[in-house]
Protein backbone atom coordinates (compact mmCIF):
# COMPACT_ATOMS: atom_id res chain seq x y z
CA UNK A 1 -7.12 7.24 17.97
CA UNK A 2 -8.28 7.81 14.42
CA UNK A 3 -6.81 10.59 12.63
CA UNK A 4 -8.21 12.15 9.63
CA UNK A 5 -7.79 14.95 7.18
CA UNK A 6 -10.10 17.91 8.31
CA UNK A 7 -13.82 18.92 8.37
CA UNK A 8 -15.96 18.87 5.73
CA UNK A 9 -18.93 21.19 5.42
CA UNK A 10 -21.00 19.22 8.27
CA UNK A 11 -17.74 18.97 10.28
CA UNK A 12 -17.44 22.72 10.26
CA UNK A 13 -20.78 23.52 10.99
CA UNK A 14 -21.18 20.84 14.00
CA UNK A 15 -17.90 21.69 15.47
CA UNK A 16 -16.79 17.66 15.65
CA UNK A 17 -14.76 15.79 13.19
CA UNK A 18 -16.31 12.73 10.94
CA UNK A 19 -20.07 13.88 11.33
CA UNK A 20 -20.98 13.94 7.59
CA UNK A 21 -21.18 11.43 5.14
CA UNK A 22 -17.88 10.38 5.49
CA UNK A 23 -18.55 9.79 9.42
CA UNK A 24 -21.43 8.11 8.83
CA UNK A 25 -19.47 5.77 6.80
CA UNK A 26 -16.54 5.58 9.39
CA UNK A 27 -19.07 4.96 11.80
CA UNK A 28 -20.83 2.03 9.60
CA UNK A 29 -17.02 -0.08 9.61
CA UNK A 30 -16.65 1.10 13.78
CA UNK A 31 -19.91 -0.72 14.00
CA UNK A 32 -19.61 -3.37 12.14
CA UNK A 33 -16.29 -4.01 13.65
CA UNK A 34 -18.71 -4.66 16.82
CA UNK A 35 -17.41 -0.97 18.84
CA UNK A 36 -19.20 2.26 19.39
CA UNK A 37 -18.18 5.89 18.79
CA UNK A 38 -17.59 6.50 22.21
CA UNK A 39 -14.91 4.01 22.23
CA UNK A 40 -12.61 5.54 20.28
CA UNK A 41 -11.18 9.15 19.64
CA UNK A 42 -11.49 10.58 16.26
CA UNK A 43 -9.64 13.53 15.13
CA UNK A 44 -8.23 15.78 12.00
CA UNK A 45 -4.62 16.96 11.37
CA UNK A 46 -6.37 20.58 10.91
CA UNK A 47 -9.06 21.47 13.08
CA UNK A 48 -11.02 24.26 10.28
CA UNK A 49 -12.36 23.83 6.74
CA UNK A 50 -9.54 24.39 4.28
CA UNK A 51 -10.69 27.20 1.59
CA UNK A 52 -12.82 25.27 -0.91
CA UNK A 53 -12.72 22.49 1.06
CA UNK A 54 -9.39 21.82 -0.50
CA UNK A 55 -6.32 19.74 0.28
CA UNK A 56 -4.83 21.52 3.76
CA UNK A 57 -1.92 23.05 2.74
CA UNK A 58 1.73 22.49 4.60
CA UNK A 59 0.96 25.83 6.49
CA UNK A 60 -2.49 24.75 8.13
CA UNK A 61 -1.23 21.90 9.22
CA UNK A 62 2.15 23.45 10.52
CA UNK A 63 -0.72 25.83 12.35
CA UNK A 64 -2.69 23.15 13.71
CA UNK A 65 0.14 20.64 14.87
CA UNK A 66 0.67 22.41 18.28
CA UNK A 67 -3.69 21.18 18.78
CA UNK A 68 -2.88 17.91 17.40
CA UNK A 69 0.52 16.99 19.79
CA UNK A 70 -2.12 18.37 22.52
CA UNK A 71 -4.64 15.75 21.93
CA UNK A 72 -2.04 12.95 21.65
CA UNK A 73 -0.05 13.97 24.94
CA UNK A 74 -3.76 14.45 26.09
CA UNK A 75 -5.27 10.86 24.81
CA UNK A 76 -1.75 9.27 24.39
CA UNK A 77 -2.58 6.36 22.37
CA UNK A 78 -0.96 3.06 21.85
CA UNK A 79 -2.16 3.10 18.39
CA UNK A 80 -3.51 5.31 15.30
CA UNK A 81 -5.19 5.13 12.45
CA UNK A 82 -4.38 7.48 10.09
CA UNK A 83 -7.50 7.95 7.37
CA UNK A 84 -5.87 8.92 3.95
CA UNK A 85 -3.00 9.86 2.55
CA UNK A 86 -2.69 13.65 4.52
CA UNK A 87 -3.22 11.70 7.83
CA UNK A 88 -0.62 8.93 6.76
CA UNK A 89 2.17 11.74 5.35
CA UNK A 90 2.21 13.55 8.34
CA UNK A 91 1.75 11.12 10.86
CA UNK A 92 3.62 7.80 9.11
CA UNK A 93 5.52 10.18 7.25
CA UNK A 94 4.38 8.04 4.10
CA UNK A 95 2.33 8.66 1.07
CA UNK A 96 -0.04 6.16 -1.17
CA UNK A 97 -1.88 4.46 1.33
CA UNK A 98 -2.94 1.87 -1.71
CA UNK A 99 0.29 0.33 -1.38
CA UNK A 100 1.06 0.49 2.29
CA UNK A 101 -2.77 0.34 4.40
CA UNK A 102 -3.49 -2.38 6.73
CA UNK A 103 0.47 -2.31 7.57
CA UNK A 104 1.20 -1.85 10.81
CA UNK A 105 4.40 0.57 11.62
CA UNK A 106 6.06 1.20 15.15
CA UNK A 107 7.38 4.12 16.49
CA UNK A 108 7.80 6.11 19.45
CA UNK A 109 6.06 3.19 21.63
CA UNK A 110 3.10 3.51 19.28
CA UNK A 111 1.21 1.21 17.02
CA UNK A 112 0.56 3.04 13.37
CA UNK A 113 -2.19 1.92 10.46
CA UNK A 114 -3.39 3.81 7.58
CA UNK A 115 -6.38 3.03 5.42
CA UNK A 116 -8.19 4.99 3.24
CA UNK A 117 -10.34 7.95 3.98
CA UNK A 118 -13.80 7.19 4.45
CA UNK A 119 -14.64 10.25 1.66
CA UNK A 120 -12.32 8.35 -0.80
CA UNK A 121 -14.51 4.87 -0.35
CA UNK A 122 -17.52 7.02 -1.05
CA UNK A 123 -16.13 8.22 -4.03
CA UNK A 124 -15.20 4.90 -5.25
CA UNK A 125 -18.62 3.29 -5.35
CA UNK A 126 -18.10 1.33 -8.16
CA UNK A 127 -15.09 -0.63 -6.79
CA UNK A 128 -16.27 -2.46 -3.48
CA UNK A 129 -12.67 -3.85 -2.64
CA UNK A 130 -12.17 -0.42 -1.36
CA UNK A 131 -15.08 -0.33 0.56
CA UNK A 132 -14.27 -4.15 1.78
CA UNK A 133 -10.08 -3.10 2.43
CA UNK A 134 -11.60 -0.23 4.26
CA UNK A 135 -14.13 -2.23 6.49
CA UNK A 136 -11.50 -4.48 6.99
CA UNK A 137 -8.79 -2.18 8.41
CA UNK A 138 -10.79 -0.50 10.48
CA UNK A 139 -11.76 -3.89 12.54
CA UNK A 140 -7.94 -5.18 12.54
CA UNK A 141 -7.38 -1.72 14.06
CA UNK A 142 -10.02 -1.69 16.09
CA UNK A 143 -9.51 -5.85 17.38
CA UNK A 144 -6.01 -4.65 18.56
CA UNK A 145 -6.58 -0.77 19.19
CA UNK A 146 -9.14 -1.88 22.21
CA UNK A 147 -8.42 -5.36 23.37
């Protein structure tokens, strides 16, 4: 399971998570890591556009965890990939995924990552390590997610 932030414009509109530019990104390293979208389960920690498309606050996610536990008691997966540092703080329960990603963590009988959001490799154009840490995550987590 891959667990991001929440919806962006496209998300919001489309009703499914990682459908914009971001997804098309996260689906690019899925790809390339030699799986399909169908072969994994993508999610958000909030389920609606924040106002402004802002950071979701401690309250929206407090509102949207009882939809999140549903979709892992639902899906229960082995492992997770948290995508940025929302994902990873209230998943991992740890912040600054620069220092930590491509770590794996253990708890509760489940395999954890965390890697960067796809939105913050987009932003980062200029510095392909991110893009090539990101690429690379996602097909570590992916090699062991679904062997």
């Amino acid at each position: 399971m891959l667990i991001g932030e929440g919806p962006g414009r496209e998300e919001d509109v489309q009703g499914m998570p990682f459908v914009g530019r971001a997804g098309k990104l996260l689906m690019q390293a899925i790809v390339a890591a030699g799986y399909k979208r169908k072969q994994v389960t993508i999610t958000n920690i909030v389920k609606c556009r924040p106002p402004g498309n802002g950071t979701p606050r401690d309250s929206e996610m407090d509102a949207c965890s009882l939809y999140l536990n549903r979709e892992l008691e639902h899906y229960a997966p082995s492992h997770i990939l948290c995508l940025g540092n929302i994902a990873a703080l209230r998943v991992i329960k740890r912040a600054g995924v620069t220092s930590f990603r491509g770590e794996w963590f253990e708890a509760q009988g489940r395999r954890f990552m965390a890697t960067y959001h796809p939105a913050y490799v987009l932003r980062q154009a200029t510095r392909s390590q991110v893009s090539r840490d990101f690429f690379s995550d996602v097909e570590i987590f992916l090699k062991e997610a679904i062997a």
